[in-house]
Protein backbone atom coordinates (compact mmCIF):
# COMPACT_ATOMS: atom_id res chain seq x y z
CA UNK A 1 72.10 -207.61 187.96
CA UNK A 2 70.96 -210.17 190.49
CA UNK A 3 74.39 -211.74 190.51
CA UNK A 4 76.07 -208.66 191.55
CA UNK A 5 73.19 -207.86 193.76
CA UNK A 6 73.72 -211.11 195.60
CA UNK A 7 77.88 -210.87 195.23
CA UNK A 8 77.62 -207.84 197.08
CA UNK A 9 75.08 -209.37 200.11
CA UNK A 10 77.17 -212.54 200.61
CA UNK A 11 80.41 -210.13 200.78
CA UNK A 12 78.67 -207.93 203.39
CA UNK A 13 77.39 -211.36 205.63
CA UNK A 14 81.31 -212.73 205.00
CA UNK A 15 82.64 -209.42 206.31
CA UNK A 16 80.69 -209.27 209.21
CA UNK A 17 81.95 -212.91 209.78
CA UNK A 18 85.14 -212.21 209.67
CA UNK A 19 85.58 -208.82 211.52
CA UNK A 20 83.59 -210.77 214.31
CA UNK A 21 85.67 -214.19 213.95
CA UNK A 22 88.85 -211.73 214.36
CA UNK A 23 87.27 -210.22 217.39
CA UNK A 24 87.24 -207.09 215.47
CA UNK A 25 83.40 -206.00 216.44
CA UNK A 26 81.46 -207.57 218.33
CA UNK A 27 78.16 -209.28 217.37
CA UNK A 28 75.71 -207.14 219.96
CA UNK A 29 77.41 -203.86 218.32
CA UNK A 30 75.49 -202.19 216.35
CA UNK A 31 77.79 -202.23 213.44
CA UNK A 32 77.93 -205.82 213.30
CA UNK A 33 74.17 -205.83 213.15
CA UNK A 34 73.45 -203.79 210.37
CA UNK A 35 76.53 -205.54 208.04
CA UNK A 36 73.84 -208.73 208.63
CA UNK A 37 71.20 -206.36 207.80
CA UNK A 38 71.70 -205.28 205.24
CA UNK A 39 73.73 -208.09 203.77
CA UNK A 40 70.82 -210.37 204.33
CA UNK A 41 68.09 -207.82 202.74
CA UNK A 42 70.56 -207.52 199.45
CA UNK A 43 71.06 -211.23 199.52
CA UNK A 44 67.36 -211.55 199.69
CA UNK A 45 66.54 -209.08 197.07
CA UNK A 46 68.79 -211.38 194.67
CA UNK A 47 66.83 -214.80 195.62
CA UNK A 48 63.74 -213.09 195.24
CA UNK A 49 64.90 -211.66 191.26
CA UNK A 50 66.03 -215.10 190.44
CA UNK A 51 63.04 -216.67 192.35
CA UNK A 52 64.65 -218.97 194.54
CA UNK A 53 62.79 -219.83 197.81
CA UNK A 54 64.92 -221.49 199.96
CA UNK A 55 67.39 -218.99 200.17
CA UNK A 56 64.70 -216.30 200.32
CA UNK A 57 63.59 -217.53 203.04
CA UNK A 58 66.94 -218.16 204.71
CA UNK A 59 67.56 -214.35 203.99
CA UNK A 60 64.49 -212.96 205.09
CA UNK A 61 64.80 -215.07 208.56
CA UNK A 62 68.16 -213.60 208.82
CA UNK A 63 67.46 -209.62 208.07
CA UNK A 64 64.64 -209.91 210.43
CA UNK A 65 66.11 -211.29 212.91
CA UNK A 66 69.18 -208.76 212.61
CA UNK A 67 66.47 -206.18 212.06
CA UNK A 68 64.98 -207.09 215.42
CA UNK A 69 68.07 -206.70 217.18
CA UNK A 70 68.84 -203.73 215.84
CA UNK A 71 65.66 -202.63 217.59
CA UNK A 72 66.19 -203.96 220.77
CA UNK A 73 69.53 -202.63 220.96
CA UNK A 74 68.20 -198.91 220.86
CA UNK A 75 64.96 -199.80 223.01
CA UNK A 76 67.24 -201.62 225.63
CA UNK A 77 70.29 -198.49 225.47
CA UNK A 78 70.96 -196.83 228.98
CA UNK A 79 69.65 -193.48 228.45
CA UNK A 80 72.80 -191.65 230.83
């Protein structure tokens, strides 16, 4: 179960990657942000079931800080 729980997070992140390496999205979008999201937080969630804290870490880092810009993004939105 952690495998495919990590298979899954690491395809999100790679999509993301991808659609924004192919100027497809953007990364300040807020599509872009929550592929990282959640891809991160699954990716996560698998390092933390297999108990592996480097990569926990690394995750956590990277869901925050795509949480956190998910957040700015609606504080900072022109309310027209």
């Amino acid at each position: 179960m952690e495998d495919f729980i990590g298979f899954i997070g690491v395809f999100i992140l790679l999509v993301a990657y991808f659609l924004h390496l192919f100027r497809i999205i953007k990364p300040d979008k807020l599509f872009y942000l929550i592929l990282n999201f959640i891809g991160a937080s699954l990716a996560c969630l698998a390092s933390v079931l297999i108990h592996y804290m480097p990569f926990i870490i690394l995750e956590a880092a990277w869901a925050l800080v795509s949480l956190i810009s998910i957040i700015k993004l609606f504080l900072l939105k022109p309310t027209n």
